[in-house]
Protein backbone atom coordinates (compact mmCIF):
# COMPACT_ATOMS: atom_id res chain seq x y z
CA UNK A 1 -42.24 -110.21 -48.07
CA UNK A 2 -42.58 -110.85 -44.57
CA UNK A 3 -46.72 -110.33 -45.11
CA UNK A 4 -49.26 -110.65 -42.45
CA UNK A 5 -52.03 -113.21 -43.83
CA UNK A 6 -54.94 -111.17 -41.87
CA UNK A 7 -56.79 -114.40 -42.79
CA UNK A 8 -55.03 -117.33 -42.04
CA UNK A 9 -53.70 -116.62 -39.65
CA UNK A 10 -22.84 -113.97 -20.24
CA UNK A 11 -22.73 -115.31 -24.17
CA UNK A 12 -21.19 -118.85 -23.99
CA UNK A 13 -18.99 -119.85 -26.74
CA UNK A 14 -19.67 -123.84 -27.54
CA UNK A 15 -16.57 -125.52 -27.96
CA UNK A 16 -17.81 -129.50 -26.85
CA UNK A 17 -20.61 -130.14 -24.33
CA UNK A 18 -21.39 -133.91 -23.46
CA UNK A 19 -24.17 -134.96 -21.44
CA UNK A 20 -28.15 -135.49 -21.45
CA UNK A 21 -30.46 -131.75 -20.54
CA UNK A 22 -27.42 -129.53 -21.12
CA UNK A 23 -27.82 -126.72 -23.61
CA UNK A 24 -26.26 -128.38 -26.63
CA UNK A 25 -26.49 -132.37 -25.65
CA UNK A 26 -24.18 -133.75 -28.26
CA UNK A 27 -24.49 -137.66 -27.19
CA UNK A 28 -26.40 -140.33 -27.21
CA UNK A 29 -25.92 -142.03 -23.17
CA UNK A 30 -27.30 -145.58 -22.65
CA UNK A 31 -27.66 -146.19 -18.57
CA UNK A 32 -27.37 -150.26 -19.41
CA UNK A 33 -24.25 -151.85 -19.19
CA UNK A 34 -22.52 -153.27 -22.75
CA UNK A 35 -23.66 -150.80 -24.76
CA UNK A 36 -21.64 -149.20 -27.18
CA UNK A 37 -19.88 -145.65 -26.47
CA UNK A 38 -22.45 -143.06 -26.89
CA UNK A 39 -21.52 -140.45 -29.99
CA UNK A 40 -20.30 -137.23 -29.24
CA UNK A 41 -19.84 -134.42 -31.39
CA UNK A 42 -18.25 -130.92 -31.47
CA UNK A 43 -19.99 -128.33 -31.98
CA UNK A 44 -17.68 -125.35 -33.28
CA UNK A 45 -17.76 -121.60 -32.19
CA UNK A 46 -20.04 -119.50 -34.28
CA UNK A 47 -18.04 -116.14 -34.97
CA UNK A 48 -20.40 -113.09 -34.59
CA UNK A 49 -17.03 -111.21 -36.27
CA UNK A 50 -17.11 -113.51 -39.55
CA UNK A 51 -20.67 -112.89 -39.72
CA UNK A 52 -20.99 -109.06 -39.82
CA UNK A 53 -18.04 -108.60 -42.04
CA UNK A 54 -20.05 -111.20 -44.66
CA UNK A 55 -22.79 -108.28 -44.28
CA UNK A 56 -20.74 -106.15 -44.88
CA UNK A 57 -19.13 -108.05 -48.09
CA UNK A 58 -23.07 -108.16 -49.61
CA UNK A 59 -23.41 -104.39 -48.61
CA UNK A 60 -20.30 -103.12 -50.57
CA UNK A 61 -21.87 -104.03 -53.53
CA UNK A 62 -25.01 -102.38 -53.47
CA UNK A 63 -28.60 -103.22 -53.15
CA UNK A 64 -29.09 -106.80 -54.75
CA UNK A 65 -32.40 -105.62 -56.76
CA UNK A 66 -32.83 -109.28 -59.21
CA UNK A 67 -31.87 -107.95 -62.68
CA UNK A 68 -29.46 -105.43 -61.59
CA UNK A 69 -25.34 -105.46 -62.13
CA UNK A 70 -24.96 -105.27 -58.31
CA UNK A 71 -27.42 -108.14 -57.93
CA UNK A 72 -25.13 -110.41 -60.27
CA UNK A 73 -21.89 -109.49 -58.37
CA UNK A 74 -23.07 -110.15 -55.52
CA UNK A 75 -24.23 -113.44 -56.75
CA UNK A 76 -21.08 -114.35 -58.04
CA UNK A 77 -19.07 -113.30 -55.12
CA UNK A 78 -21.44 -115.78 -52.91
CA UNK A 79 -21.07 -118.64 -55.82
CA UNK A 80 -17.33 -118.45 -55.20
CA UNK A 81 -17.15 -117.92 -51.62
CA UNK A 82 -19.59 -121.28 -50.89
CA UNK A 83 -17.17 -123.55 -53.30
CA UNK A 84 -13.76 -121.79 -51.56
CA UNK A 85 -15.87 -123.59 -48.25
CA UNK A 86 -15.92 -127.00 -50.35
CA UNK A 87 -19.52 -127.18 -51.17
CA UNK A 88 -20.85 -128.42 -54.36
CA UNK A 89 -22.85 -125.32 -55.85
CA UNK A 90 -25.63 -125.18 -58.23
CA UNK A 91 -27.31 -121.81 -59.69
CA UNK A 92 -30.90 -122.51 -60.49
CA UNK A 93 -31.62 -119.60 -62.82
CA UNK A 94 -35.20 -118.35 -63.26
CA UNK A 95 -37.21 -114.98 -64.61
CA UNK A 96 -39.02 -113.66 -61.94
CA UNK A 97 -42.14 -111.96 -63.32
CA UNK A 98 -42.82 -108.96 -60.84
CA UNK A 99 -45.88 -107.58 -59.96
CA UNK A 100 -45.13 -104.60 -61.78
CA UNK A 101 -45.09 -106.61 -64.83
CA UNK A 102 -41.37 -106.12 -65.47
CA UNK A 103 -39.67 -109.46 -65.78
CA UNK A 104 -36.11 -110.24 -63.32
CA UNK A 105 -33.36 -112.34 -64.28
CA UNK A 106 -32.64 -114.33 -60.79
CA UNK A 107 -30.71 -117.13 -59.23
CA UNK A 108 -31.71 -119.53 -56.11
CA UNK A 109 -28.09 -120.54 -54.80
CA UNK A 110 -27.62 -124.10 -53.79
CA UNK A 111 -24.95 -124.66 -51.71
CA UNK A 112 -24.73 -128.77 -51.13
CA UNK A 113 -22.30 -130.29 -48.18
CA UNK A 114 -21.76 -134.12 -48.48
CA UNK A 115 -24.20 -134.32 -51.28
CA UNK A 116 -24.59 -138.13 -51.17
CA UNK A 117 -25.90 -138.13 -48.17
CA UNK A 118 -29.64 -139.05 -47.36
CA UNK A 119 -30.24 -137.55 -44.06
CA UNK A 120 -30.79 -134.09 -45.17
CA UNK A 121 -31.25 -130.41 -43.52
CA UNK A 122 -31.81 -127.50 -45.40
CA UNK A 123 -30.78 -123.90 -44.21
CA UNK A 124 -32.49 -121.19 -45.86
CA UNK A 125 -32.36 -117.15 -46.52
CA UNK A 126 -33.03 -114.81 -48.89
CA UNK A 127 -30.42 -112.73 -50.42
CA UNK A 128 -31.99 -110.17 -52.48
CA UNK A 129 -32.90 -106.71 -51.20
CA UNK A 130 -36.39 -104.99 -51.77
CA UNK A 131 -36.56 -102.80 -55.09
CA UNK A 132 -37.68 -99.92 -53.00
CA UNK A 133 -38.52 -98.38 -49.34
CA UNK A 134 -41.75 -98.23 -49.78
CA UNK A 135 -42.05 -97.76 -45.97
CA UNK A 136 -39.26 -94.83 -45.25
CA UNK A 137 -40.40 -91.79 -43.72
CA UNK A 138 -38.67 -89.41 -46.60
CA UNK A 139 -40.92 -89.89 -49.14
CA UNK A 140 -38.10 -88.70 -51.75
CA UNK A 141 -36.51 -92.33 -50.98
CA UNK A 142 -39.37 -94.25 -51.38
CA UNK A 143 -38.61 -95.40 -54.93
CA UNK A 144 -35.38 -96.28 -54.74
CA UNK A 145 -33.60 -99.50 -53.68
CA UNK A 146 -32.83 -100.54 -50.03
CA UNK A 147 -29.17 -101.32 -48.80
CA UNK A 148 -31.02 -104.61 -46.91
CA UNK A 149 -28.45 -104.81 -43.97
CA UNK A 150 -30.71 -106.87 -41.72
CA UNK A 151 -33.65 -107.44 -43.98
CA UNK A 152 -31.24 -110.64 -46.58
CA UNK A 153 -28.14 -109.55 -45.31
CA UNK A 154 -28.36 -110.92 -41.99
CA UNK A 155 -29.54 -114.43 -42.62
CA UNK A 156 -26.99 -114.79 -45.57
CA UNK A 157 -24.33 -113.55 -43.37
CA UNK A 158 -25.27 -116.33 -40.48
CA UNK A 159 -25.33 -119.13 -43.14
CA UNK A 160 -22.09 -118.27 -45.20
CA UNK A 161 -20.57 -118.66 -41.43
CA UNK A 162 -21.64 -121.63 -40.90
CA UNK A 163 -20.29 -122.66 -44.28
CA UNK A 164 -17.52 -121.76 -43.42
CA UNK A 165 -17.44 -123.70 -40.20
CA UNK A 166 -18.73 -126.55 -41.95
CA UNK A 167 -15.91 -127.12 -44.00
CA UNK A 168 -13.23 -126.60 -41.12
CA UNK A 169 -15.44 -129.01 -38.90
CA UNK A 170 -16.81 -131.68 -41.16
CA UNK A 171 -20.18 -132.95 -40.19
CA UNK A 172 -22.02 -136.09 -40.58
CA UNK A 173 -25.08 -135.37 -42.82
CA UNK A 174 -26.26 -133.79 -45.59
CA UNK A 175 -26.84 -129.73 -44.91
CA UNK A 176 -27.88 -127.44 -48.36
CA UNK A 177 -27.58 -123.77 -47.95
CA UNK A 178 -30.42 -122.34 -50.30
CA UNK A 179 -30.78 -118.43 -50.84
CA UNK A 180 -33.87 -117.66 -52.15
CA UNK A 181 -33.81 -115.17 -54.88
CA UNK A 182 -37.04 -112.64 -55.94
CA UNK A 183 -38.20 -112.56 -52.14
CA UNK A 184 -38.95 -108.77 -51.43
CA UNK A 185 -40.48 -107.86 -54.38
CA UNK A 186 -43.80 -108.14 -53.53
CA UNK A 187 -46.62 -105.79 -53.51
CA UNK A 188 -47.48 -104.62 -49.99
CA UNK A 189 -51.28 -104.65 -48.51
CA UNK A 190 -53.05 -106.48 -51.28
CA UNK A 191 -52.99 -109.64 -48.93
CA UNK A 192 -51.91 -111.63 -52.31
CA UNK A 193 -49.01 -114.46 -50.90
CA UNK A 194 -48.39 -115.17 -54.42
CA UNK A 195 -46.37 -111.96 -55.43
CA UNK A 196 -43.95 -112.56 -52.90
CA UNK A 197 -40.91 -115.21 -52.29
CA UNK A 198 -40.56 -116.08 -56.22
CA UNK A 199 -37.48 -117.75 -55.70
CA UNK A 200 -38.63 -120.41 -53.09
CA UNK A 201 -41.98 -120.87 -55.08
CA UNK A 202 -40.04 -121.90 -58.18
CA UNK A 203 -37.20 -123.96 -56.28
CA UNK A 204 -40.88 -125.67 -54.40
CA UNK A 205 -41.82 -126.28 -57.95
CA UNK A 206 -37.91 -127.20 -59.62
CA UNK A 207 -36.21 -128.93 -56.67
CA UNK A 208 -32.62 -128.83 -57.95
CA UNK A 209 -32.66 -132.59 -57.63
CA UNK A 210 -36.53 -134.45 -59.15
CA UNK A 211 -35.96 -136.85 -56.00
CA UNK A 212 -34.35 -134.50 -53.41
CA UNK A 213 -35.74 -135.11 -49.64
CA UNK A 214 -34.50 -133.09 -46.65
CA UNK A 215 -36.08 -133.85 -42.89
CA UNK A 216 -36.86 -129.90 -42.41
CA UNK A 217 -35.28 -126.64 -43.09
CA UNK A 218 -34.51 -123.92 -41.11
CA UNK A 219 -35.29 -120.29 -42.59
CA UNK A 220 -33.47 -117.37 -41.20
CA UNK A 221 -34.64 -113.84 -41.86
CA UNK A 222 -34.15 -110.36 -40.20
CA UNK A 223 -31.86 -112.44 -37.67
CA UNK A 224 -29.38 -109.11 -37.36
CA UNK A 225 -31.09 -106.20 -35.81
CA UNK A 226 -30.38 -105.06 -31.60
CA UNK A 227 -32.58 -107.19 -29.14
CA UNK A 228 -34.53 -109.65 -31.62
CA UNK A 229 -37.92 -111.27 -30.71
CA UNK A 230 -38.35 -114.77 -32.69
CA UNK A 231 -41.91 -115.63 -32.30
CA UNK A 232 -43.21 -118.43 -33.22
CA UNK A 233 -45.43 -118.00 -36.52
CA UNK A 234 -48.45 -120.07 -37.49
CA UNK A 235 -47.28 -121.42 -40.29
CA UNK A 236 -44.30 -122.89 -38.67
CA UNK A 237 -45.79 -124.15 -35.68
CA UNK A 238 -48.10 -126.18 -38.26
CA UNK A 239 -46.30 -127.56 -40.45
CA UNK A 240 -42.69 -127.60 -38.34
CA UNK A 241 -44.58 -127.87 -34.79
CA UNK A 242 -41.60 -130.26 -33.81
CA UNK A 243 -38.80 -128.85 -35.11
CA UNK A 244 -39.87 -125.61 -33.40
CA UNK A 245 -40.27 -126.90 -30.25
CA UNK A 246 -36.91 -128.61 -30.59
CA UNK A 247 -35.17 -125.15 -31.42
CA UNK A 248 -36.55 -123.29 -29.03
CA UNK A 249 -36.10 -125.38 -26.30
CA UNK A 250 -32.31 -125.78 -27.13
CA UNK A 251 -32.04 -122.21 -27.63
CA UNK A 252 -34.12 -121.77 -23.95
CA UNK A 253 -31.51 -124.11 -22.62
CA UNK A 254 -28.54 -122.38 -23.96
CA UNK A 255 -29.33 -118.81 -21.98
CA UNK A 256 -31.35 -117.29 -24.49
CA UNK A 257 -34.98 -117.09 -23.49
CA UNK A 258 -34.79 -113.21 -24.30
CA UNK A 259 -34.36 -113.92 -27.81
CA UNK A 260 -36.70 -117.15 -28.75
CA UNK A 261 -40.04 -117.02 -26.87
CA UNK A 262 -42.82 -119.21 -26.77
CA UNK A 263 -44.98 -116.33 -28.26
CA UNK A 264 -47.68 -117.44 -30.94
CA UNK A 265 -47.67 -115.41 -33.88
CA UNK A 266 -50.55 -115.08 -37.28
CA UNK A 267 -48.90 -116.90 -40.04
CA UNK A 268 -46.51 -115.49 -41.73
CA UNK A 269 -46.18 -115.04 -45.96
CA UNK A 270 -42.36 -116.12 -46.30
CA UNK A 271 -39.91 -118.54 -48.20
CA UNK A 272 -41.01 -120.97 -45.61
CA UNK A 273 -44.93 -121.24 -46.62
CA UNK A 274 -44.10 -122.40 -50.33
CA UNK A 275 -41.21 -125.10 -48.88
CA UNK A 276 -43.95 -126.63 -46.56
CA UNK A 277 -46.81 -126.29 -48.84
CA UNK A 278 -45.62 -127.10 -52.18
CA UNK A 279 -42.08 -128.31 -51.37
CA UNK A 280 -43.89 -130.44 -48.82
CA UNK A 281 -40.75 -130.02 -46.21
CA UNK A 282 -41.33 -128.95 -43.06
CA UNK A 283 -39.75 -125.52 -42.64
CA UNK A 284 -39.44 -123.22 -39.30
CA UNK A 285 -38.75 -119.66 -39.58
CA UNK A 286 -36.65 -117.44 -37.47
CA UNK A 287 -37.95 -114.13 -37.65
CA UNK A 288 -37.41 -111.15 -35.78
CA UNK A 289 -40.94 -110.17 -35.27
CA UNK A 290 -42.51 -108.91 -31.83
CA UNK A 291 -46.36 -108.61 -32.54
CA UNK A 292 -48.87 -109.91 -35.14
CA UNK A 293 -48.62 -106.46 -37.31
CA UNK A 294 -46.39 -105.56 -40.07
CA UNK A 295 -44.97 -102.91 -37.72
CA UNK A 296 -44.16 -105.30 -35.63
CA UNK A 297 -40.85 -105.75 -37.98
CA UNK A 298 -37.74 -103.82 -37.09
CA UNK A 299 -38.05 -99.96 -37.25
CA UNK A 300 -35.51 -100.26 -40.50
CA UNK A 301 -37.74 -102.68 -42.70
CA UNK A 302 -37.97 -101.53 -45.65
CA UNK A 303 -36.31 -98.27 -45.28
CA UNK A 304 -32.81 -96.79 -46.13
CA UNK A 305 -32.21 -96.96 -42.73
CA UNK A 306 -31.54 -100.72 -42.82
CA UNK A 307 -27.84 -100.26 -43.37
CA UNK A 308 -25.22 -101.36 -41.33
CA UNK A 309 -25.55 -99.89 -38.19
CA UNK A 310 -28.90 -101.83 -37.43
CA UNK A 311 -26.26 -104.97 -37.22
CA UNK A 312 -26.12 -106.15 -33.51
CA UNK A 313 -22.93 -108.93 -33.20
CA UNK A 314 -24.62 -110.83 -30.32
CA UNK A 315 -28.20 -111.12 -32.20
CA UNK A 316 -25.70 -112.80 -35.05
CA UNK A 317 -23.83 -115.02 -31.87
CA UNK A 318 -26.86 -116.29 -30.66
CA UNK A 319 -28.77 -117.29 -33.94
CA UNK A 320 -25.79 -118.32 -35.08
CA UNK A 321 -24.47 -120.76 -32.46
CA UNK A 322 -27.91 -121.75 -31.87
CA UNK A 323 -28.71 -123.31 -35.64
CA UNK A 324 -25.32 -124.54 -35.63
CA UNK A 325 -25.99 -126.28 -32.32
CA UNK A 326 -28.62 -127.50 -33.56
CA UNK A 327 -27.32 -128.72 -37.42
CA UNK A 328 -24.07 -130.22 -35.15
CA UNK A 329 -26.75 -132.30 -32.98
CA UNK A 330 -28.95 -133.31 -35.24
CA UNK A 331 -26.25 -135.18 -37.17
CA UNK A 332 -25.61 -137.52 -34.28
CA UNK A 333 -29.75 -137.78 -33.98
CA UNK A 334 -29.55 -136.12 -30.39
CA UNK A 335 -31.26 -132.81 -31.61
């Protein structure tokens, strides 16, 4: 997960804003006379609080290994707590075939508001946790499974949140919540893509619906940790160039240039690559990532150490209120 292709490759809480060039334009102005009133929308308050206790939530069950009773739980917890928001939820069931050669029982979660809908936008993360940290320092720990605070946890957290807002603050358009099952599982430093992200290769392959479209997708992984760098990665800029240009420059505009920079990053193996190559949907990824190395990743990837206490509330606020900004805009086509 997260693999480097070496070949390819202060806080203001938004309640309304109105207006052209602010940091969450929400309407459509016409300067001519007789035209109709622009379209306004609000744009609710991401909750950092929500957030981490959702983290918290997928923690208390235990690493979320595919297979595993604390995987299913988990899984069943997050079925019931997307339909409590109103959504229409479907669990695409697969067997991931590992690596190792062990087969996984696993589950992409679709969670579907205003399902009728044409204009689509999908919002992405992965919610299972690596099998083991094959990265921590104590090589006693190594083969044993990883709580995955930040590293699933975070970008699940973020999205159940806005969930949650989106059913207390309807909005006009089609947005599917997809976690991506059989992400971390991977084999590290054998450069293979294919061994990784097994759940958004099959969904790529199975789209829960034969004709589904979606404009682009947002990914969100390893959004949690203190003082996040979100690059932006290769693969993103090429087959999302727009769409990250368009996030970034909203999240610039909204005071948080220390977060998203305009920092060019080698591509990047995750769920994203297999939504815009075989999915064929363009797909940006937020990813906390400062460099063009694997240890670029927060100290905690892939170690026991990537419990809670990695989890930094404003790194939540801001990628939080910034893809819900952006969702929130986008549905009156001012994004």
């Amino acid at each position: 997960m997260k693999h480097v292709n070496k070949y390819l490759i202060a806080l203001a809480t938004i309640l309304m804003v109105y207006g052209c060039g602010s940091d969450g334009s929400t309407s459509n102005k016409s300067e001519s006379k007789g035209q109709a009133a622009p379209k306004t929308v609000k744009i609710p308050a991401f909750s950092a609080d929500s957030s981490f206790v959702f983290i918290e939530k997928q923690l208390s069950f235990g690493p979320r290994v595919p297979g595993t009773e604390t995987h299913k739980a988990c899984k069943d917890w997050m079925v019931q707590k997307f339909k409590s928001y109103g959504a229409e939820v479907i669990e695409q069931d697969f067997t991931a075939n590992l690596y190792t050669g062990t087969k996984a029982a696993s589950t992409n979660i679709i969670a579907q508001f205003n399902p009728k809908m044409n204009k689509r936008v999908i919002l992405a993360a992965h919610w299972d946790t690596r099998m083991f940290g094959d990265k921590d320092e104590d090589e006693s720990l190594r083969d044993k499974p990883i709580p995955g605070a930040d590293d699933g946890g975070s970008g699940v957290g973020v999205l159940l949140e806005i969930a949650r807002l989106i059913n207390e603050n309807p909005i006009e358009m089609g947005v599917d919540i997809i976690l991506f099952d059989a992400e971390d599982q991977g084999k590290s430093g054998d450069g293979r893509a294919e061994s990784w992200c097994l759940g958004s290769q099959y969904w790529s392959k199975n789209k829960h619906s034969g004709n589904y479209k979606a404009q682009y997708g947002i990914l969100l992984d390893m959004v949690g940790a203190k003082k996040p760098t979100f690059g932006q990665d290769e693969y993103s800029l090429n087959y999302a160039g727009p769409q990250v240009k368009k996030l970034w420059d909203l999240a610039q505009r909204m005071g948080y240039s220390d977060m998203f920079v305009n920092q060019k990053t080698t591509g990047l193996i995750d769920d994203h690559v297999f939504v815009n190559t075989i999915a064929k949907i363009p797909m940006l990824d937020i990813i906390n990532r400062t460099t063009n190395t694997e240890s670029s990743f927060q100290k905690c990837w892939h170690t026991h150490c990537d419990d809670i206490s990695v989890i930094d509330k404003r790194s939540l606020k801001v990628v939080g209120q910034v893809v819900t900004a952006a969702i929130y805009k986008e549905s009156i086509g001012n994004f």
